[in-house]
N, C-alpha and C. Protein backbone atom coordinates (compact mmCIF):
# COMPACT_ATOMS: atom_id res chain seq x y z
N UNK A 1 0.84 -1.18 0.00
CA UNK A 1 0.00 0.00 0.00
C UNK A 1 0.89 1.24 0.00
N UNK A 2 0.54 2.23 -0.90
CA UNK A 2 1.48 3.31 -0.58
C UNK A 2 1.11 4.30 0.17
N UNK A 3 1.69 5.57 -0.04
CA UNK A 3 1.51 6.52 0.97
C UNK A 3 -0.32 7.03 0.94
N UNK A 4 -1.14 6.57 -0.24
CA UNK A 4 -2.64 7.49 0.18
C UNK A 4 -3.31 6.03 -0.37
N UNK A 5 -3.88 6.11 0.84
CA UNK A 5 -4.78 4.42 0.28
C UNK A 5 -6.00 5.07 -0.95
N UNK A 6 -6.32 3.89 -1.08
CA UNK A 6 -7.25 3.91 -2.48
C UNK A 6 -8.13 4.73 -2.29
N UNK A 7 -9.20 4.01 -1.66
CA UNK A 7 -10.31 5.37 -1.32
C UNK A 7 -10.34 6.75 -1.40
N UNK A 8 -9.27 7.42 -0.38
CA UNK A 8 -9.01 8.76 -0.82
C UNK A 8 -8.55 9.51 -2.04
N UNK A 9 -7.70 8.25 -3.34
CA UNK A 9 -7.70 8.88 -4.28
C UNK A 9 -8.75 9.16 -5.21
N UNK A 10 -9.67 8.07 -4.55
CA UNK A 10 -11.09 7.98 -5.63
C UNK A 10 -12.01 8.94 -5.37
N UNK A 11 -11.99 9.51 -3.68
CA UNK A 11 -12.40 10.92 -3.30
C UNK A 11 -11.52 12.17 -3.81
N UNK A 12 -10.37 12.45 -4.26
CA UNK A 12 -9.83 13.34 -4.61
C UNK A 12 -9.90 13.46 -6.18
N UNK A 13 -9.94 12.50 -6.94
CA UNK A 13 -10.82 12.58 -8.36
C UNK A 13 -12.27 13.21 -8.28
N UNK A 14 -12.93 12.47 -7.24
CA UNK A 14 -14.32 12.86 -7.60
C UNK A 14 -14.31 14.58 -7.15
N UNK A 15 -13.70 14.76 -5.74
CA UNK A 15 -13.61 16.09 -5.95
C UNK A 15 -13.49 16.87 -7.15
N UNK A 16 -12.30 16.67 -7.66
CA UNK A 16 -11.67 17.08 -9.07
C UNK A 16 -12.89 17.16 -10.28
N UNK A 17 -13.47 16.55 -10.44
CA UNK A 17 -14.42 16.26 -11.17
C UNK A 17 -15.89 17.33 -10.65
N UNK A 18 -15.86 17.26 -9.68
CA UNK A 18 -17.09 17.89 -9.56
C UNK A 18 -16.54 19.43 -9.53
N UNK A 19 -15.34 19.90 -9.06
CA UNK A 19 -15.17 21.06 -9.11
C UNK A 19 -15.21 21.53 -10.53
N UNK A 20 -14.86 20.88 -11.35
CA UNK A 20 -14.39 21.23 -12.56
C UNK A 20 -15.81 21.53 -13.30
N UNK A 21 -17.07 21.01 -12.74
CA UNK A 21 -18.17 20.87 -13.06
C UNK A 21 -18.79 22.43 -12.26
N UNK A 22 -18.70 22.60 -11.21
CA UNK A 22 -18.71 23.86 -10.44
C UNK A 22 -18.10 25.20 -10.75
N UNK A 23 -16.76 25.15 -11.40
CA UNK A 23 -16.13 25.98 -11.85
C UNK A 23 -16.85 26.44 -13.57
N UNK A 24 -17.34 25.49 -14.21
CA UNK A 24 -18.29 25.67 -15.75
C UNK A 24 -18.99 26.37 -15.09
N UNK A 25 -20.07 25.85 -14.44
CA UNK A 25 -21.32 26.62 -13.55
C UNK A 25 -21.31 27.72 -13.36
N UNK A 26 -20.59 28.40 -12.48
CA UNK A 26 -19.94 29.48 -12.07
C UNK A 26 -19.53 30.73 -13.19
N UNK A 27 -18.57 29.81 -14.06
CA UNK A 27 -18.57 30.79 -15.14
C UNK A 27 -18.69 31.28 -15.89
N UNK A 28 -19.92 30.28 -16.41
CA UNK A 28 -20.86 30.18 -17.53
C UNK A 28 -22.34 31.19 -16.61
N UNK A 29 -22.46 30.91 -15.04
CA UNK A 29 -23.25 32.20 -14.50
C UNK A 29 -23.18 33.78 -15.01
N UNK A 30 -21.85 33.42 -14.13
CA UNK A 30 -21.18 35.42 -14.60
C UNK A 30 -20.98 35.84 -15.88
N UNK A 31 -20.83 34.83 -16.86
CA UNK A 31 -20.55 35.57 -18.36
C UNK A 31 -21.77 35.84 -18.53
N UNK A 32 -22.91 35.53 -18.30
CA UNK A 32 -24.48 35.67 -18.35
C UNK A 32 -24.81 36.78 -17.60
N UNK A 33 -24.03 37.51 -16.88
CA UNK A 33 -24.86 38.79 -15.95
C UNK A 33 -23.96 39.78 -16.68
N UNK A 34 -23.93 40.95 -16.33
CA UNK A 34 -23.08 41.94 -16.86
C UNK A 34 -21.90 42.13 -16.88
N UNK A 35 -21.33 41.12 -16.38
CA UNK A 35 -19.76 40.67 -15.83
C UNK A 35 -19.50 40.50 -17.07
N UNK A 36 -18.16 40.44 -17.20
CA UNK A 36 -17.44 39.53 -18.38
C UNK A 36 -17.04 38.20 -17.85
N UNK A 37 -17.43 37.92 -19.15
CA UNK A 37 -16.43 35.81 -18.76
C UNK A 37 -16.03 35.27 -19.58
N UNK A 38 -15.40 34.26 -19.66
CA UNK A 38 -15.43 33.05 -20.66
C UNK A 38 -15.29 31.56 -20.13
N UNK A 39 -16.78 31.88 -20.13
CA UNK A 39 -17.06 30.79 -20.32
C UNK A 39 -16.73 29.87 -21.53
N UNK A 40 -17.05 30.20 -22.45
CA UNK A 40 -16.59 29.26 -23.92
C UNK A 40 -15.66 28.70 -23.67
N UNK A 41 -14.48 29.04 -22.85
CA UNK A 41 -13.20 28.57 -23.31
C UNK A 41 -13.38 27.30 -22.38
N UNK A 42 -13.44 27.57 -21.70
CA UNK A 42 -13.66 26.55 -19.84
C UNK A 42 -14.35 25.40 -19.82
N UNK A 43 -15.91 25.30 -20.81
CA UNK A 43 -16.19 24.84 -22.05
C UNK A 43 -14.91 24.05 -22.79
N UNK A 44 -14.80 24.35 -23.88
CA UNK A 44 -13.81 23.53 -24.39
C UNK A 44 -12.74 22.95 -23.90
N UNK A 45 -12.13 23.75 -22.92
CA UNK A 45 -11.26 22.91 -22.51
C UNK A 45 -11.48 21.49 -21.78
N UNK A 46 -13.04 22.05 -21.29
CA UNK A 46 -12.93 20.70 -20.38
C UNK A 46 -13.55 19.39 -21.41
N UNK A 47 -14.36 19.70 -22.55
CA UNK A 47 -14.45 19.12 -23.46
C UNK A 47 -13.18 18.23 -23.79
N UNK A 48 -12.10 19.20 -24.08
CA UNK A 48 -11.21 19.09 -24.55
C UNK A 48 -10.43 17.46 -24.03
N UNK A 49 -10.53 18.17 -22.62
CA UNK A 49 -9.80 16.55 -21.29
C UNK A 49 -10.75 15.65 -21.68
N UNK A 50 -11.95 15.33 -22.01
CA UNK A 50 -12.73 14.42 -21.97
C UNK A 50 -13.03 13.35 -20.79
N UNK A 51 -12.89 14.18 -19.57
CA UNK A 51 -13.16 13.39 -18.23
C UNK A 51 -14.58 13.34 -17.72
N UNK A 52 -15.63 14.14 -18.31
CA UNK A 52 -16.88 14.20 -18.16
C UNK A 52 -17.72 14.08 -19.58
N UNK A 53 -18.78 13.31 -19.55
CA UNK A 53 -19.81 13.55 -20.35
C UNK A 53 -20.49 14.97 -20.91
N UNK A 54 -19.93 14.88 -22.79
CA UNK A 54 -20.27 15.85 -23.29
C UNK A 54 -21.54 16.30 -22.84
N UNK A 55 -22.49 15.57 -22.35
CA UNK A 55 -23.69 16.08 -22.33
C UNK A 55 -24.09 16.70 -21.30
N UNK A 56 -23.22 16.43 -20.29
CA UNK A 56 -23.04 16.72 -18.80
C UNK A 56 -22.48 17.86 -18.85
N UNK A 57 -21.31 17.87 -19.48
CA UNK A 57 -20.72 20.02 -19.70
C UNK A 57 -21.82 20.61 -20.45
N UNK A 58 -22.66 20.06 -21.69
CA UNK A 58 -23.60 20.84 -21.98
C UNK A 58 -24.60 21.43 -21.38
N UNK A 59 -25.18 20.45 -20.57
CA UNK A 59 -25.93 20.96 -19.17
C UNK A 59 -25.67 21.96 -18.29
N UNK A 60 -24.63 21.78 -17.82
CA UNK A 60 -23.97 22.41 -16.40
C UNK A 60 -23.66 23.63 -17.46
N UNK A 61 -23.39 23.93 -18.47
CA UNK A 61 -22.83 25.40 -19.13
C UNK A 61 -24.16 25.76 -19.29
N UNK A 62 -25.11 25.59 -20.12
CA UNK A 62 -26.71 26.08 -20.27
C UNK A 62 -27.20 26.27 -19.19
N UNK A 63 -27.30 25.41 -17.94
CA UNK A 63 -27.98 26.18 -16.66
C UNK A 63 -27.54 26.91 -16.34
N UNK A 64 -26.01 27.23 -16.11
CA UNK A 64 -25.65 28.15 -15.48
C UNK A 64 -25.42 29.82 -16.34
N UNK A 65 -25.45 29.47 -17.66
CA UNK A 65 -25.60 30.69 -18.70
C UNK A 65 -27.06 30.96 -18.46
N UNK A 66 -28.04 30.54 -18.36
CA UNK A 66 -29.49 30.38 -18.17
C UNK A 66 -29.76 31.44 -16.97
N UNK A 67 -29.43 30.46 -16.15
CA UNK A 67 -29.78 31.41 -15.13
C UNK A 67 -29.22 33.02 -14.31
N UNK A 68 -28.13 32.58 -15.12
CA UNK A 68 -27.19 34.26 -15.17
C UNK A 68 -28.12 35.18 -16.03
N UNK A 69 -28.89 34.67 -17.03
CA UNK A 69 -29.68 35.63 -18.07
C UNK A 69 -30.97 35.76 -17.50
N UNK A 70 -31.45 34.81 -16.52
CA UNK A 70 -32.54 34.92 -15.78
C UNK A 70 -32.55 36.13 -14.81
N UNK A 71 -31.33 36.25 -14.21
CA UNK A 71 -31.04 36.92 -13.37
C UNK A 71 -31.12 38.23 -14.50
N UNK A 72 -30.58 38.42 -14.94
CA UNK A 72 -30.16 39.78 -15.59
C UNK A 72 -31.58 39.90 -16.00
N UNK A 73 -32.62 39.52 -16.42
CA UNK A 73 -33.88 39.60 -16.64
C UNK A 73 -34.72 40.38 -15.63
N UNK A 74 -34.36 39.63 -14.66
CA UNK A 74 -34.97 40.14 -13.24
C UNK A 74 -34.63 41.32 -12.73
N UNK A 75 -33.36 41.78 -12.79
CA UNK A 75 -32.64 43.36 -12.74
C UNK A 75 -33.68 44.42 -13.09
N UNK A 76 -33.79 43.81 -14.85
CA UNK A 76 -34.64 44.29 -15.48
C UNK A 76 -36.22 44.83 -15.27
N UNK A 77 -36.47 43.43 -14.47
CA UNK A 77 -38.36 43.84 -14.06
C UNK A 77 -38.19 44.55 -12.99
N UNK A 78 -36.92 44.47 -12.30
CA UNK A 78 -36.93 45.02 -11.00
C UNK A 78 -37.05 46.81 -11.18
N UNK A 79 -35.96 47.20 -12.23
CA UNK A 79 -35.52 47.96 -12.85
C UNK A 79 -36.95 48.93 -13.00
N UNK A 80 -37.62 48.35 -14.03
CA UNK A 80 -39.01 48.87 -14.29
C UNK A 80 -39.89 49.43 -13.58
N UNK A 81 -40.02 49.03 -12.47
CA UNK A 81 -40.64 49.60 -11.12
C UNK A 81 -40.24 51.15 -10.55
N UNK A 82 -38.96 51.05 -10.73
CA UNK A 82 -38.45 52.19 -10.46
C UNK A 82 -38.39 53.63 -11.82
N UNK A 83 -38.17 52.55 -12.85
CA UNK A 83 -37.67 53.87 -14.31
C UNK A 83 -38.90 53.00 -15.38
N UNK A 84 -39.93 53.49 -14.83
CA UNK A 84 -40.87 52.68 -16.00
C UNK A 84 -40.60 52.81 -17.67
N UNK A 85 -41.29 51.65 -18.36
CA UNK A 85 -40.69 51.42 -19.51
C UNK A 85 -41.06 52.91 -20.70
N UNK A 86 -42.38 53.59 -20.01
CA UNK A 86 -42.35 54.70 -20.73
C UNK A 86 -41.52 55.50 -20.92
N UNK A 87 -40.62 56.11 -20.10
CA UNK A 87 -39.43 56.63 -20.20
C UNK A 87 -38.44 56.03 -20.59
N UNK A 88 -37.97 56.61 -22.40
CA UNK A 88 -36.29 56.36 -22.73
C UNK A 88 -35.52 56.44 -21.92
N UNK A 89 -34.57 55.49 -22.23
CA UNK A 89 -33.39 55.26 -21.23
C UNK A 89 -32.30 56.63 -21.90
N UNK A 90 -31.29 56.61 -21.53
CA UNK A 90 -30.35 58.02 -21.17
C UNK A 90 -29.38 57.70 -22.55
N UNK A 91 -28.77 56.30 -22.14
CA UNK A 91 -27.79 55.85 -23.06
C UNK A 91 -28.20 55.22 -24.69
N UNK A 92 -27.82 55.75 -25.27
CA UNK A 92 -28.67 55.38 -27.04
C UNK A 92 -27.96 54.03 -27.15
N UNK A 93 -27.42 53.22 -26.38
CA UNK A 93 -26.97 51.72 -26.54
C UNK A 93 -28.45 51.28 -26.25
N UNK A 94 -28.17 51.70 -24.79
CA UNK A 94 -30.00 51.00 -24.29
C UNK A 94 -30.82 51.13 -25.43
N UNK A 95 -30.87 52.48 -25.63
CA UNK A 95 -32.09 52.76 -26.11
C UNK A 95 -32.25 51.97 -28.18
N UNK A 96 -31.32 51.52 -28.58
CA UNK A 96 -31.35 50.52 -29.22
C UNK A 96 -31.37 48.98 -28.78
N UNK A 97 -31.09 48.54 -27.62
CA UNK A 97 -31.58 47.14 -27.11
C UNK A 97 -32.86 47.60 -26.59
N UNK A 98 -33.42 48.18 -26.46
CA UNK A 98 -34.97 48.41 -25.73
C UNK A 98 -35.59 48.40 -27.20
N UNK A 99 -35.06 49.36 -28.16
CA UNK A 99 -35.92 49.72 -29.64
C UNK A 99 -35.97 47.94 -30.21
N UNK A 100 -34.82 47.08 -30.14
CA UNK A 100 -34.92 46.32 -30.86
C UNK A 100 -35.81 45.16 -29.84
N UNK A 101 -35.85 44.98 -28.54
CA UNK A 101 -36.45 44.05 -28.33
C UNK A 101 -37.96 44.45 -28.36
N UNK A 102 -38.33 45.61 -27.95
CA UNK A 102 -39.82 45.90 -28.40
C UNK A 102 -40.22 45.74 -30.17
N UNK A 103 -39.19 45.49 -30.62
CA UNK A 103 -39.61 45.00 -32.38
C UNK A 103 -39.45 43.87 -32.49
N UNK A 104 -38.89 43.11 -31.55
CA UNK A 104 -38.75 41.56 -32.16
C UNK A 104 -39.07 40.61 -31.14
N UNK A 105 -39.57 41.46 -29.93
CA UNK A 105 -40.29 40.51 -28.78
C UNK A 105 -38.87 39.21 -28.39
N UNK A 106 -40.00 38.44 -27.74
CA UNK A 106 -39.29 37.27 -26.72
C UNK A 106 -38.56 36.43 -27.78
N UNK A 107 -38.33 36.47 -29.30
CA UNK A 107 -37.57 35.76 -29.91
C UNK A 107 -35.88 36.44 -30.38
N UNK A 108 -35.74 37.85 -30.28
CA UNK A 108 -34.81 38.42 -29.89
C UNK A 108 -34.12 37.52 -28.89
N UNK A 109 -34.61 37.18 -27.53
CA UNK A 109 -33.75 36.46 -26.69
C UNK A 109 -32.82 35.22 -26.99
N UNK A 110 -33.09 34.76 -27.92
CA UNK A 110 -32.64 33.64 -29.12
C UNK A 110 -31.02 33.85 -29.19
N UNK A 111 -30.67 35.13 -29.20
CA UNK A 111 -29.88 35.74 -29.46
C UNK A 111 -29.28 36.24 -28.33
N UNK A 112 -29.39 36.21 -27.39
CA UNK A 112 -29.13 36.70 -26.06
C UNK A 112 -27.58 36.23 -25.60
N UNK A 113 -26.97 34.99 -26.37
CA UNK A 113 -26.11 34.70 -26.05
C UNK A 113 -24.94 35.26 -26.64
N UNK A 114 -25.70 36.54 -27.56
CA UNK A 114 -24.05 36.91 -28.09
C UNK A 114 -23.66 38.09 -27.17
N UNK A 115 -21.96 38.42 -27.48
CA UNK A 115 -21.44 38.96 -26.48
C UNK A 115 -21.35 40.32 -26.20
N UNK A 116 -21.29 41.26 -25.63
CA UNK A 116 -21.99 42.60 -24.90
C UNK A 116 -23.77 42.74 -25.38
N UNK A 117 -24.16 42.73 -26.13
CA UNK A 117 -25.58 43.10 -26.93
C UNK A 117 -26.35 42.47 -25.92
N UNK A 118 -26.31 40.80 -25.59
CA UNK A 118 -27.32 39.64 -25.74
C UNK A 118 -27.25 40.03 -24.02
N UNK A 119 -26.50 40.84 -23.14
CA UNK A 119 -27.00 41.10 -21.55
C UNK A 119 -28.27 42.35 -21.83
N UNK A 120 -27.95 43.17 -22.78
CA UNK A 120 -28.67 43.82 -22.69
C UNK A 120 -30.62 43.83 -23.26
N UNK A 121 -30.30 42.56 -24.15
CA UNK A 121 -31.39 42.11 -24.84
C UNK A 121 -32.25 41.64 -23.25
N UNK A 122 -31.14 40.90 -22.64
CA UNK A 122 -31.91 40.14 -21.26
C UNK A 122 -32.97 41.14 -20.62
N UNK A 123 -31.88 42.07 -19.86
CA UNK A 123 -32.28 43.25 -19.07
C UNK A 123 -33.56 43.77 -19.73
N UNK A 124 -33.15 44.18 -21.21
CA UNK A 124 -34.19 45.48 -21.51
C UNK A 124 -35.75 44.72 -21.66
N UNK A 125 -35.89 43.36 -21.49
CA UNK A 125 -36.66 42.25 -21.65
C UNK A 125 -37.56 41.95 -20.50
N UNK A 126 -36.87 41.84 -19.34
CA UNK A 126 -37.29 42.36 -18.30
C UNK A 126 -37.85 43.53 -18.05
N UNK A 127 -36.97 44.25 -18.22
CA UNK A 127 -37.57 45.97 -18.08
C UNK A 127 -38.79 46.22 -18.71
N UNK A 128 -38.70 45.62 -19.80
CA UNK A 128 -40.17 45.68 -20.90
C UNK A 128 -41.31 44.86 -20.25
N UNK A 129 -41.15 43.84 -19.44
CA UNK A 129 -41.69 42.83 -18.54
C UNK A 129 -42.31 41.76 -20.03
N UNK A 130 -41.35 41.30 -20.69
CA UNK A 130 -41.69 40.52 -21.66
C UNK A 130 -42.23 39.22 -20.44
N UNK A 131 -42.66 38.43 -21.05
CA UNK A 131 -43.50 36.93 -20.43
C UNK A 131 -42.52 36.34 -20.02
N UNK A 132 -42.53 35.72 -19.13
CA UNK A 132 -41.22 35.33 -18.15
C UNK A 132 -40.82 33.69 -18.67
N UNK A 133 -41.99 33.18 -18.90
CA UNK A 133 -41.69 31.28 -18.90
C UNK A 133 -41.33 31.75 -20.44
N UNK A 134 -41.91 32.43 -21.60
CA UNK A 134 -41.27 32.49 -22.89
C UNK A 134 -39.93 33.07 -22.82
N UNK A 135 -39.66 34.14 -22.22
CA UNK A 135 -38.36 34.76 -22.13
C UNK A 135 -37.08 33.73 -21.73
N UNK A 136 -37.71 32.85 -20.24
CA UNK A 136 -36.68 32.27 -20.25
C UNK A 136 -36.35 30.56 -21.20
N UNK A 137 -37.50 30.21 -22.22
CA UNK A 137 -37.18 29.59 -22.89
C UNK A 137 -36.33 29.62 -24.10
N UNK A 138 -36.73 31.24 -24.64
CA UNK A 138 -35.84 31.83 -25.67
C UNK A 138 -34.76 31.73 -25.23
N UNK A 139 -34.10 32.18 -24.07
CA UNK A 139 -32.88 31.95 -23.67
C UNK A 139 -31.92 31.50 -23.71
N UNK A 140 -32.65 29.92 -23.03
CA UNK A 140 -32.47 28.93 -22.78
C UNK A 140 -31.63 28.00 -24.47
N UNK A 141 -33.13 28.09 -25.04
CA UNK A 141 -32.74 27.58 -26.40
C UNK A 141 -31.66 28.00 -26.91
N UNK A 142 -31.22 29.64 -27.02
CA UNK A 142 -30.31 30.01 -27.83
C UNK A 142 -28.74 29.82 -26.98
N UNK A 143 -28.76 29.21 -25.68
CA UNK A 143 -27.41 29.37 -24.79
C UNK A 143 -27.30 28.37 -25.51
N UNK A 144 -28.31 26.69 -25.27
CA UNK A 144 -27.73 25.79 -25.34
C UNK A 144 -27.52 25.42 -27.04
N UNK A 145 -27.87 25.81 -28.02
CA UNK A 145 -27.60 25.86 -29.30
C UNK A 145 -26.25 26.18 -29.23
N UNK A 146 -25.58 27.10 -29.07
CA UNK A 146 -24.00 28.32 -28.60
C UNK A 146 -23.62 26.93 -28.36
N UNK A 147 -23.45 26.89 -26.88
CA UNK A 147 -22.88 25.79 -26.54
C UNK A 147 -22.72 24.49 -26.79
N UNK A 148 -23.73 23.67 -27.81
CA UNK A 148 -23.95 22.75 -28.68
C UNK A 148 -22.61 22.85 -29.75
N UNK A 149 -22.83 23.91 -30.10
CA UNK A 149 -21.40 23.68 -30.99
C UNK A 149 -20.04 24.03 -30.72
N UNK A 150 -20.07 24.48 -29.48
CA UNK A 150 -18.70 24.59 -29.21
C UNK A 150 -18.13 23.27 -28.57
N UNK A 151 -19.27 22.48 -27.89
CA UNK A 151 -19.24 21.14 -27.31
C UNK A 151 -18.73 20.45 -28.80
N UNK A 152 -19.66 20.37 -29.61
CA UNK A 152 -19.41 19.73 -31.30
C UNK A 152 -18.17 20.20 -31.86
N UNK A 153 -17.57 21.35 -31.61
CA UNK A 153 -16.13 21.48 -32.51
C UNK A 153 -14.94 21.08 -31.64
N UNK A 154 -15.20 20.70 -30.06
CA UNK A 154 -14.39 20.18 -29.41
C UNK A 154 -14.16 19.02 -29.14
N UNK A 155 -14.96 18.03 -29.86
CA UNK A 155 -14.84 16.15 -29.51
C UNK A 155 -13.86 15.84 -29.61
């Protein structure tokens, strides 16, 4: 027997494994709120090791991009209460993610996953108080599509 009996190495993998699963989560969250991230890469790489089930990083990256956009959604309705949607916003960025999601509704969110634009599609979505179970399906769909192929160009 050597110096770390068996068991504990099979607990220090699984650690390993689940962190690595925690750490996607995490940063596939924050690239989803107004933060910056990259997620993508963290994504592929772990693709890359092939120590977990592709389908399993696909998951764990879509919930946690998901619910980072959920969140940023919610900012949004929260947002509204205070600066109702009748009043233009200040900044003409906004005020083109507000112009475009009031023209293209909850399927705009489709799109939500691209990078600076798709937080603001979230937010101004919320703010608009678009339908919440459609909003967060649009979402949803368009993270895990993103991530579908970055999972697919990394096998």
């Amino acid at each position: 027997m050597g110096a770390y009996p068996e068991w504990r190495m099979i607990r220090v993998e699984a650690l390993q494994g689940s962190f690595a699963l925690w750490s996607l989560f995490a940063s596939a969250f924050v690239s989803a709120t107004l933060a910056p991230g990259g997620s993508e890469a963290v994504l592929a790489y772990l693709v890359h090791q092939a120590r977990h089930e592709p389908l399993i990083l696909l998951g764990t990256a879509t919930l946690g991009n998901t619910l980072g956009a959920v969140t940023t959604w919610l900012l949004g309705w929260l947002a509204a209460g205070r600066y109702p949607a009748q009043h233009p916003a200040a900044d003409p960025r906004r005020q083109k993610a507000v112009a475009a999601v009031r023209r293209h509704g909850v399927y705009l969110l489709l799109l939500s996953w691209l990078p600076v634009v798709g937080d603001g599609f979230c937010f101004a979505a919320g703010w608009l108080r678009l339908p919440f179970w459609r909003s967060l399906l649009a979402m949803a769909l368009g993270k895990a599509l993103r991530y579908a192929a970055i999972v697919y160009a990394f096998l």
